[in-house]
PDB file of N, CA and C in Angstrom:
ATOM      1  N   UNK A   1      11.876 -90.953  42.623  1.00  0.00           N
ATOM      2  CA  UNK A   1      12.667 -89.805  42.227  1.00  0.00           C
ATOM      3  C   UNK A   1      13.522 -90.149  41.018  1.00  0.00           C
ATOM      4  N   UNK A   2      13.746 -89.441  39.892  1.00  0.00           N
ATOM      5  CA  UNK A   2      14.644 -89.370  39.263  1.00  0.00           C
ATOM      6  C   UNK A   2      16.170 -89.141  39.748  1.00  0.00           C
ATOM      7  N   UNK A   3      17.218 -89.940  38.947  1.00  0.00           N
ATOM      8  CA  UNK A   3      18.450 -90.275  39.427  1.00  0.00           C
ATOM      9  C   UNK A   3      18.999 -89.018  38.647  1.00  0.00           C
ATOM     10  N   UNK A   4      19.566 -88.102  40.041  1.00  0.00           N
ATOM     11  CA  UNK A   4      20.287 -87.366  39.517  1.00  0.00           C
ATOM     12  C   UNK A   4      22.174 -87.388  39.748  1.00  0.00           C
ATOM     13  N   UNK A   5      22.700 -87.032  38.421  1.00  0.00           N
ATOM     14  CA  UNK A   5      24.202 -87.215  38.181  1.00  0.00           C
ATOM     15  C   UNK A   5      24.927 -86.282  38.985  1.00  0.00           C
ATOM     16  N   UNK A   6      25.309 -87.037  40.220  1.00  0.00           N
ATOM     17  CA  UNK A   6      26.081 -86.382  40.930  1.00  0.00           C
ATOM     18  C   UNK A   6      27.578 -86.322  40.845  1.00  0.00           C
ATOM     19  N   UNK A   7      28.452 -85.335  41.036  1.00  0.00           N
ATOM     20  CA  UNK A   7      29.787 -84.955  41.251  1.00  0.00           C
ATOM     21  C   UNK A   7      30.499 -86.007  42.116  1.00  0.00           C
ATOM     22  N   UNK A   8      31.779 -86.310  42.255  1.00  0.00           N
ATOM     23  CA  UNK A   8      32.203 -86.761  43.368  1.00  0.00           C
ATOM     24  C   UNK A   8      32.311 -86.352  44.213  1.00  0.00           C
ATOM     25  N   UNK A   9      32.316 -84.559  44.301  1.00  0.00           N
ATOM     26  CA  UNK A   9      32.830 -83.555  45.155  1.00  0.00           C
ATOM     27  C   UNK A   9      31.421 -83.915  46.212  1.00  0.00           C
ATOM     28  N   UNK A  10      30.335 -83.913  45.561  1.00  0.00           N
ATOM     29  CA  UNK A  10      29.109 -83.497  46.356  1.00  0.00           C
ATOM     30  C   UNK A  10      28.746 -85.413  46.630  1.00  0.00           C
ATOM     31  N   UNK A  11      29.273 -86.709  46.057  1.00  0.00           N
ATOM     32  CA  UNK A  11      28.916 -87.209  46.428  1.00  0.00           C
ATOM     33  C   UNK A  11      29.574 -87.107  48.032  1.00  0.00           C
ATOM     34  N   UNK A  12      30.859 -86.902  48.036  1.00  0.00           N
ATOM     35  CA  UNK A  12      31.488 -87.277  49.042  1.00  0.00           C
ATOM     36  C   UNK A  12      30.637 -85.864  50.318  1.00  0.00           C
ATOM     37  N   UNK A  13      30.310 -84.809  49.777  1.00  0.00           N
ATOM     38  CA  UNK A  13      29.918 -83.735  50.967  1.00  0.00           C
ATOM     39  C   UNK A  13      28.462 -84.583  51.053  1.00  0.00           C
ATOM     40  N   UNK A  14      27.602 -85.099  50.681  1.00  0.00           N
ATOM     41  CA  UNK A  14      26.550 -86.065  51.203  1.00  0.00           C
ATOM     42  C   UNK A  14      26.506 -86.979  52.410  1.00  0.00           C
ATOM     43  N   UNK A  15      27.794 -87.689  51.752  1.00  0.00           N
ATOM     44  CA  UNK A  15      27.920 -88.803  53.208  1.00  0.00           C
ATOM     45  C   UNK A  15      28.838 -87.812  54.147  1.00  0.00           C
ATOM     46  N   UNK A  16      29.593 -87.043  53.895  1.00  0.00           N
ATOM     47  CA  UNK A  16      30.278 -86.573  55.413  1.00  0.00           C
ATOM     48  C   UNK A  16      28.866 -85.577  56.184  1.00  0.00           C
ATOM     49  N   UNK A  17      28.288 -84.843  55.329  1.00  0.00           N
ATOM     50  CA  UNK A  17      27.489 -84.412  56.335  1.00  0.00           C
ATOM     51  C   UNK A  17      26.316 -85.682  57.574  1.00  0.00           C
ATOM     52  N   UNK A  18      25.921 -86.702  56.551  1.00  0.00           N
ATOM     53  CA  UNK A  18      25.471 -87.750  57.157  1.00  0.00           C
ATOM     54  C   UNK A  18      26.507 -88.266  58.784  1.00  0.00           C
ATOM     55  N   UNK A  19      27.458 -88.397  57.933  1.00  0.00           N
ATOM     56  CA  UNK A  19      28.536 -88.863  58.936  1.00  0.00           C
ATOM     57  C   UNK A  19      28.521 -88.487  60.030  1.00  0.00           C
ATOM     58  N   UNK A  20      28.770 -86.974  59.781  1.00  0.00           N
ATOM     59  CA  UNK A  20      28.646 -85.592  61.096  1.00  0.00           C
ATOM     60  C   UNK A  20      27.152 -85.708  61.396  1.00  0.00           C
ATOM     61  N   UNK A  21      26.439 -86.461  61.014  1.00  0.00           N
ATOM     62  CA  UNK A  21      24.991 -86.291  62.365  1.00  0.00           C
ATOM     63  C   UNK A  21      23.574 -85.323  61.989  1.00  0.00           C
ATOM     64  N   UNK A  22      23.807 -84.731  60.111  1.00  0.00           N
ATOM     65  CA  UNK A  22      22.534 -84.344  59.686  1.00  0.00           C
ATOM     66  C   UNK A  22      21.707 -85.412  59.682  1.00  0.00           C
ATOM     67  N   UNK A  23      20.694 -85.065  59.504  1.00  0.00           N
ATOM     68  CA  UNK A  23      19.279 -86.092  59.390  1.00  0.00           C
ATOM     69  C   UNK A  23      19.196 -86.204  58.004  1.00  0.00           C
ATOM     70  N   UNK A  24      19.597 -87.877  57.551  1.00  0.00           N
ATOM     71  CA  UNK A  24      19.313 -88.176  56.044  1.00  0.00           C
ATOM     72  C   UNK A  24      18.060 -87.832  55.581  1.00  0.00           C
ATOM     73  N   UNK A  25      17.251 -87.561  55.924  1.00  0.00           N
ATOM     74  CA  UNK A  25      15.423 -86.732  54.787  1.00  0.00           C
ATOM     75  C   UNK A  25      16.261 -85.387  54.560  1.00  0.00           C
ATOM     76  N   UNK A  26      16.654 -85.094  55.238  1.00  0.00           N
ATOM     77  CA  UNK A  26      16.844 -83.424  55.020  1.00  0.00           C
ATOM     78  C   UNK A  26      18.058 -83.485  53.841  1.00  0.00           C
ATOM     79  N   UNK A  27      19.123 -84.587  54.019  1.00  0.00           N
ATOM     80  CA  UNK A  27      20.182 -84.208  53.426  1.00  0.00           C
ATOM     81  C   UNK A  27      19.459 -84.898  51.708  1.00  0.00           C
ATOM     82  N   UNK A  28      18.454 -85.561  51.980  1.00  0.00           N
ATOM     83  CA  UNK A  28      18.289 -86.335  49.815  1.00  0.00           C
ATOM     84  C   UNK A  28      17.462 -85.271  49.922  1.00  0.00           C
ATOM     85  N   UNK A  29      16.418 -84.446  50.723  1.00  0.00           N
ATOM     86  CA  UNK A  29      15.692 -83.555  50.347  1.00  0.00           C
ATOM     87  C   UNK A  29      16.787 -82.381  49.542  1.00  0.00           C
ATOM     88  N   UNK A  30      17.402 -81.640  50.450  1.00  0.00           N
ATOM     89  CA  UNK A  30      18.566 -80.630  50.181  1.00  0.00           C
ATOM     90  C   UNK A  30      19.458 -81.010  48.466  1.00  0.00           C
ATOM     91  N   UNK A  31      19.808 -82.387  48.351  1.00  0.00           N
ATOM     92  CA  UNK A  31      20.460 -82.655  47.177  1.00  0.00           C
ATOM     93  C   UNK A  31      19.469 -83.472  45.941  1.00  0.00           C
ATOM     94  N   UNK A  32      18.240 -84.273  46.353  1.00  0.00           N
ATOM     95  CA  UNK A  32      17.451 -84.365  45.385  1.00  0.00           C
ATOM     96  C   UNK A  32      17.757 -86.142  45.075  1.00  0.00           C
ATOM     97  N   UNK A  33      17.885 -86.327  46.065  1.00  0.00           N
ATOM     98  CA  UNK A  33      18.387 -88.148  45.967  1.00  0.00           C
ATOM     99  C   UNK A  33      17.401 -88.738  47.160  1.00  0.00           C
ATOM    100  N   UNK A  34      17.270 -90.132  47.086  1.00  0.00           N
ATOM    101  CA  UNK A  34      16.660 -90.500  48.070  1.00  0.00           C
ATOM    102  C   UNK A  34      17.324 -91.605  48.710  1.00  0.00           C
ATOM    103  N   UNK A  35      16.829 -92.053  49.931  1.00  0.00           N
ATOM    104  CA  UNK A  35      17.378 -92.349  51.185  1.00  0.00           C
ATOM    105  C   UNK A  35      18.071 -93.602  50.888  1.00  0.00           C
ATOM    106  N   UNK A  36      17.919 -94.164  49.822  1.00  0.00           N
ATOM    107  CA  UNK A  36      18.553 -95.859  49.345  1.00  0.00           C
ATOM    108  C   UNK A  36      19.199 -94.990  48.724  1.00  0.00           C
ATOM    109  N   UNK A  37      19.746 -94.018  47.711  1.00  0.00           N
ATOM    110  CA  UNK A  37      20.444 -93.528  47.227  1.00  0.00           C
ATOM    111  C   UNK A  37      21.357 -92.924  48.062  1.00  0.00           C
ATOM    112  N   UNK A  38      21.358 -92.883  49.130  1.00  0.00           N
ATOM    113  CA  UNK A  38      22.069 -91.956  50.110  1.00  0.00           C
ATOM    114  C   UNK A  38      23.100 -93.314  50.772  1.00  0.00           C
ATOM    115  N   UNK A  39      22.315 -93.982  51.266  1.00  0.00           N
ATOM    116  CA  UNK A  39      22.592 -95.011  52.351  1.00  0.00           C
ATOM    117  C   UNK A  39      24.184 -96.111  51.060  1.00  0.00           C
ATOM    118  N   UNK A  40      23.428 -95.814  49.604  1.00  0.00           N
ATOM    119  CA  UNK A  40      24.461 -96.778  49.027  1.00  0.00           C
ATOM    120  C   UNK A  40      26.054 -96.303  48.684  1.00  0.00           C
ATOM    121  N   UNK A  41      25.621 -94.715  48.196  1.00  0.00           N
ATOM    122  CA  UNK A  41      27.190 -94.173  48.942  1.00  0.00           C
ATOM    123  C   UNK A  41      27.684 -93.838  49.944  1.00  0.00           C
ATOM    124  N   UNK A  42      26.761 -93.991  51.176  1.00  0.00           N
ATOM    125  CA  UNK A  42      27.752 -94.634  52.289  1.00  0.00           C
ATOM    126  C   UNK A  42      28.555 -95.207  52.624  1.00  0.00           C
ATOM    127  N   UNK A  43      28.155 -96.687  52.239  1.00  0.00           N
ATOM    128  CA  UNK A  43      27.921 -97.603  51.649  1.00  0.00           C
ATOM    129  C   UNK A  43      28.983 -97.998  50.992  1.00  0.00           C
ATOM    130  N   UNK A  44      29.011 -97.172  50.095  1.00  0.00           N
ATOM    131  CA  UNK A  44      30.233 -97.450  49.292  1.00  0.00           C
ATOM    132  C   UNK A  44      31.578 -96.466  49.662  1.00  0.00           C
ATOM    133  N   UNK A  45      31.544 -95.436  50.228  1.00  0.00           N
ATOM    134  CA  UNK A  45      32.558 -94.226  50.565  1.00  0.00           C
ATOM    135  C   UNK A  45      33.418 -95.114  51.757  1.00  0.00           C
ATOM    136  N   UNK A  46      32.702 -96.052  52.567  1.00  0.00           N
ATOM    137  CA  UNK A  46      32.826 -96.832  54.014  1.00  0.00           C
ATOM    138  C   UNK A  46      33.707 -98.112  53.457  1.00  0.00           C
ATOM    139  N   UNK A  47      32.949 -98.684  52.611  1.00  0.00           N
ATOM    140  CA  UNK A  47      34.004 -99.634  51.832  1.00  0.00           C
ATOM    141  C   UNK A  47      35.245 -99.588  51.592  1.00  0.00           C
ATOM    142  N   UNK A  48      35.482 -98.231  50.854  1.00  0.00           N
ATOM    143  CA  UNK A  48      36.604 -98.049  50.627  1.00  0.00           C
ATOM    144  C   UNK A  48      37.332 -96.790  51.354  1.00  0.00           C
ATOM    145  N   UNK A  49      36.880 -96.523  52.635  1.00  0.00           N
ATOM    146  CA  UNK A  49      37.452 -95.916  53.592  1.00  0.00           C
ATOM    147  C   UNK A  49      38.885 -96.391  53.765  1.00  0.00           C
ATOM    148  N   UNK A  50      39.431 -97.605  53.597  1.00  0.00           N
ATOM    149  CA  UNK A  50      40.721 -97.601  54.524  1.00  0.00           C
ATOM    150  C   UNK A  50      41.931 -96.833  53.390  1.00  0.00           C
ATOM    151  N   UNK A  51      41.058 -97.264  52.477  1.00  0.00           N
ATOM    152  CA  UNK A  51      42.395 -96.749  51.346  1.00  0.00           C
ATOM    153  C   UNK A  51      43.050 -95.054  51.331  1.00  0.00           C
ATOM    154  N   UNK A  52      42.311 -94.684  52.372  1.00  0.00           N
ATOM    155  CA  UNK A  52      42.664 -93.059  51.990  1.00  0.00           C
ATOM    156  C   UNK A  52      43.769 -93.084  52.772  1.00  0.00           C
ATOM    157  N   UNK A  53      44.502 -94.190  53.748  1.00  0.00           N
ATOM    158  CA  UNK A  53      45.512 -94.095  54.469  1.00  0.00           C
ATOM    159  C   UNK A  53      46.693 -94.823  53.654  1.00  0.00           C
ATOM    160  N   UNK A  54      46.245 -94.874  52.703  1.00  0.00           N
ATOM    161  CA  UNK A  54      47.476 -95.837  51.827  1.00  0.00           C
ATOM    162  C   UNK A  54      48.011 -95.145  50.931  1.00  0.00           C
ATOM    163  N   UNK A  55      47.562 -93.965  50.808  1.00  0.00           N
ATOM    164  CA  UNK A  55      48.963 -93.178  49.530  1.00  0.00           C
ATOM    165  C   UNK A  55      49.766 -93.111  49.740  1.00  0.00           C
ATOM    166  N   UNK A  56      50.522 -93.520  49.115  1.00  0.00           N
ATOM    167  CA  UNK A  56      52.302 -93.908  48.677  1.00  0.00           C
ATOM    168  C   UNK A  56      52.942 -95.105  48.939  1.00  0.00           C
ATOM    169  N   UNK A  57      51.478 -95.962  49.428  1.00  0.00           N
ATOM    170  CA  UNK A  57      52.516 -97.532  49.594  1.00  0.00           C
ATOM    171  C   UNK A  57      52.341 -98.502  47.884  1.00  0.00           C
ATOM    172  N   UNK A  58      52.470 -98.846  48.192  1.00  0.00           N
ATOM    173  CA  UNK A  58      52.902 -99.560  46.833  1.00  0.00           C
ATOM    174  C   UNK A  58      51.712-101.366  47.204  1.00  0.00           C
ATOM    175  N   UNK A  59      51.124-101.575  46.306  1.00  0.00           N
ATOM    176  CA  UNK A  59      50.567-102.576  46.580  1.00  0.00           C
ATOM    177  C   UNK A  59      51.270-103.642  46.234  1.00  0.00           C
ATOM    178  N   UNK A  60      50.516-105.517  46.569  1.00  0.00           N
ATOM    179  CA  UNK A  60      51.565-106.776  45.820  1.00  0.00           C
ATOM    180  C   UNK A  60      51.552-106.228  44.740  1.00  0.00           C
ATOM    181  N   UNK A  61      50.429-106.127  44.425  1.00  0.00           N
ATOM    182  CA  UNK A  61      49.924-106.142  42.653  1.00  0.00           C
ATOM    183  C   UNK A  61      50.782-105.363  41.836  1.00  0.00           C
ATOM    184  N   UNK A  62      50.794-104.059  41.998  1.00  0.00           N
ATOM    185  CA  UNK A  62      52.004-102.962  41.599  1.00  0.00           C
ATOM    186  C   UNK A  62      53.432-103.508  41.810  1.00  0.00           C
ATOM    187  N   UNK A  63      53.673-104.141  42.670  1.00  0.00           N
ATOM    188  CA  UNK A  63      55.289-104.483  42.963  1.00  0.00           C
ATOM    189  C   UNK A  63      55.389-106.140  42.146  1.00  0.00           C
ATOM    190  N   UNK A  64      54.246-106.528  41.846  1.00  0.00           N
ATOM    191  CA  UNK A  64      54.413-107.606  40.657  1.00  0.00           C
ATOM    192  C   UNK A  64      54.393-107.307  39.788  1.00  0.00           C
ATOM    193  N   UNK A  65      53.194-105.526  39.384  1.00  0.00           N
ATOM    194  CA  UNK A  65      53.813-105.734  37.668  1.00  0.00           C
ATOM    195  C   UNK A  65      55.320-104.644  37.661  1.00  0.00           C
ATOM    196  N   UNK A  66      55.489-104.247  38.356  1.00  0.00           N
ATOM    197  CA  UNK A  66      57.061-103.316  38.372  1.00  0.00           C
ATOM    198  C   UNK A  66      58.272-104.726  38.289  1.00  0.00           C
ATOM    199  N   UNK A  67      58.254-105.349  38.838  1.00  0.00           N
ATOM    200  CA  UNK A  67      59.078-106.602  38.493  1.00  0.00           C
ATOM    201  C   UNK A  67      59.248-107.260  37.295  1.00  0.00           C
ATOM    202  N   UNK A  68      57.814-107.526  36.689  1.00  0.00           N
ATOM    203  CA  UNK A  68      57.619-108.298  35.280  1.00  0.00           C
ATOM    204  C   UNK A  68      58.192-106.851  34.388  1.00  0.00           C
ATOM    205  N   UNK A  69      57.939-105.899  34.517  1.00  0.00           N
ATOM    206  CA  UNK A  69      57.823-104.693  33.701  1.00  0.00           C
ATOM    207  C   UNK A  69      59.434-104.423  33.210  1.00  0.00           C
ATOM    208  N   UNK A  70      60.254-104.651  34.738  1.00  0.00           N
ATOM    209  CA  UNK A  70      61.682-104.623  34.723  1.00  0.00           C
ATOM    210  C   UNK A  70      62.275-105.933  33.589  1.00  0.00           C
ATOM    211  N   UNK A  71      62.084-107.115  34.057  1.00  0.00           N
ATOM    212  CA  UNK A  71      62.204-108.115  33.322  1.00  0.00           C
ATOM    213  C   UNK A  71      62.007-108.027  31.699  1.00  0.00           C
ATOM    214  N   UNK A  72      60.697-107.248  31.374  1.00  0.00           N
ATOM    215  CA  UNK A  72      60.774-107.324  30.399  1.00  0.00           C
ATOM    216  C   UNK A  72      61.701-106.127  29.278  1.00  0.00           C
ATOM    217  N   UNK A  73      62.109-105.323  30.068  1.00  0.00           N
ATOM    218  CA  UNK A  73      62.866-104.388  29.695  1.00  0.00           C
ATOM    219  C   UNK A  73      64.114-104.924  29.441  1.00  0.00           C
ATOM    220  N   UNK A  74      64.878-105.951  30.450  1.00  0.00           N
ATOM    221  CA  UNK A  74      65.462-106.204  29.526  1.00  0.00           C
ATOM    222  C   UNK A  74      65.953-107.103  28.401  1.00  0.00           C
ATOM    223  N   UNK A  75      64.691-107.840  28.863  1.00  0.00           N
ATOM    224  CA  UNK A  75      64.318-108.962  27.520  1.00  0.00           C
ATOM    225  C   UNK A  75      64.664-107.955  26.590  1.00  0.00           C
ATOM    226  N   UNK A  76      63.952-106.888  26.512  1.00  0.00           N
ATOM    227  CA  UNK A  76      64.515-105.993  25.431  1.00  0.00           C
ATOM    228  C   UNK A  76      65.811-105.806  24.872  1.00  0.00           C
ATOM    229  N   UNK A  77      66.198-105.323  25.816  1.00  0.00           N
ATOM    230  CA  UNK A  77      68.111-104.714  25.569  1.00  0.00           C
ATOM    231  C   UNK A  77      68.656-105.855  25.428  1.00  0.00           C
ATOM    232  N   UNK A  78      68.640-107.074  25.681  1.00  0.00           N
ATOM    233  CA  UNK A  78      68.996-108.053  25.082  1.00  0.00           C
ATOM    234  C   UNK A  78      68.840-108.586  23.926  1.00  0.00           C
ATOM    235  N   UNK A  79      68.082-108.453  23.238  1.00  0.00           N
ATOM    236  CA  UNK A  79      67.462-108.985  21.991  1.00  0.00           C
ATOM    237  C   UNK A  79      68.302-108.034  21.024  1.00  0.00           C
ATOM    238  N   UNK A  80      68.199-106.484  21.678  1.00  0.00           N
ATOM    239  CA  UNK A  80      68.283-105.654  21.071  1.00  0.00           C
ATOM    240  C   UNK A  80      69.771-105.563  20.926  1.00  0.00           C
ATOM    241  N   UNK A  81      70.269-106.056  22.007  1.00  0.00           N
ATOM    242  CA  UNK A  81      71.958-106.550  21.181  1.00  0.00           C
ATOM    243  C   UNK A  81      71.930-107.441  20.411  1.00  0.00           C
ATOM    244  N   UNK A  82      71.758-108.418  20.600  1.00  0.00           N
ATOM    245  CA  UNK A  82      71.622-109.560  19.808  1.00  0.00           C
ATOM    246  C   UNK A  82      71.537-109.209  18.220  1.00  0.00           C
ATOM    247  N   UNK A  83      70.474-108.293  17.652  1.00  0.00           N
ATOM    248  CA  UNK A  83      70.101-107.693  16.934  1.00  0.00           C
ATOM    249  C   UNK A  83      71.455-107.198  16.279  1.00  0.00           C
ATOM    250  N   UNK A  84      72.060-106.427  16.764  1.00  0.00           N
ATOM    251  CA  UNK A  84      72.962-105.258  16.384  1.00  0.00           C
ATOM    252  C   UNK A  84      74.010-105.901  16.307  1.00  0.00           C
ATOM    253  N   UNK A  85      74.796-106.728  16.994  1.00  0.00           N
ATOM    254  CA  UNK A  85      75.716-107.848  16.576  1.00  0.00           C
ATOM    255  C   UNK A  85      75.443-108.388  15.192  1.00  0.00           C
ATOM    256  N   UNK A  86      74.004-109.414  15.315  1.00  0.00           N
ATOM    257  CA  UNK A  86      74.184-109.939  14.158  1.00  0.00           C
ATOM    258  C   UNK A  86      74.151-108.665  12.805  1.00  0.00           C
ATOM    259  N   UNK A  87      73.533-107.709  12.874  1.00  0.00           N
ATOM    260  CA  UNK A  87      74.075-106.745  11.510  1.00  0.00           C
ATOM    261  C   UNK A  87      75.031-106.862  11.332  1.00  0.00           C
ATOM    262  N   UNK A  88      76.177-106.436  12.758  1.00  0.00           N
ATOM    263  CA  UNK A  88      77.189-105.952  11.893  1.00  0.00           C
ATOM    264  C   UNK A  88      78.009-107.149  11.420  1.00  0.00           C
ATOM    265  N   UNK A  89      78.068-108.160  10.925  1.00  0.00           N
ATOM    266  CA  UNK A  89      78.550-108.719  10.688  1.00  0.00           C
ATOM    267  C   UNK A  89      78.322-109.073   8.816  1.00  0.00           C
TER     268      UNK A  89
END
């Protein structure tokens, strides 16, 4: 079969109907994908299943660069006095 460019909207209504208990022939027949094509956004939707319970936490990663980000801000305002002192002189 030719690979057709699917939506996210419809990748994701693919695997939930799978999910809910259609019969995968019917569902790559119905959308025009086939059954390794089906099975890999499973596949992949399942992978990253847990994350849909994590909006609004804040990851390490994010709370390391919000730290460096702070830091470097005011590396800034420091310099940036520094700066303005030595003019006025």
């Amino acid at each position: 079969m030719k690979a057709k460019k699917l939506s996210n909207k419809e990748k994701f209504a693919i695997v939930l109907e799978g999910l809910k208990g259609a019969g995968v022939a019917d569902i790559c027949a119905r959308y025009g994908i086939s059954q390794s094509h089906y099975y890999r956004l499973r596949d992949q939707f399942l992978s990253n299943a847990e994350g849909v319970f994590d909006c609004g936490k804040v990851t390490q990663n994010e709370q390391r660069l919000m730290v460096e980000n702070q830091q470097l801000k005011e590396c800034v305002a420091e310099l940036t006095l520094e700066l303005k002192k030595n003019e006025s002189w």
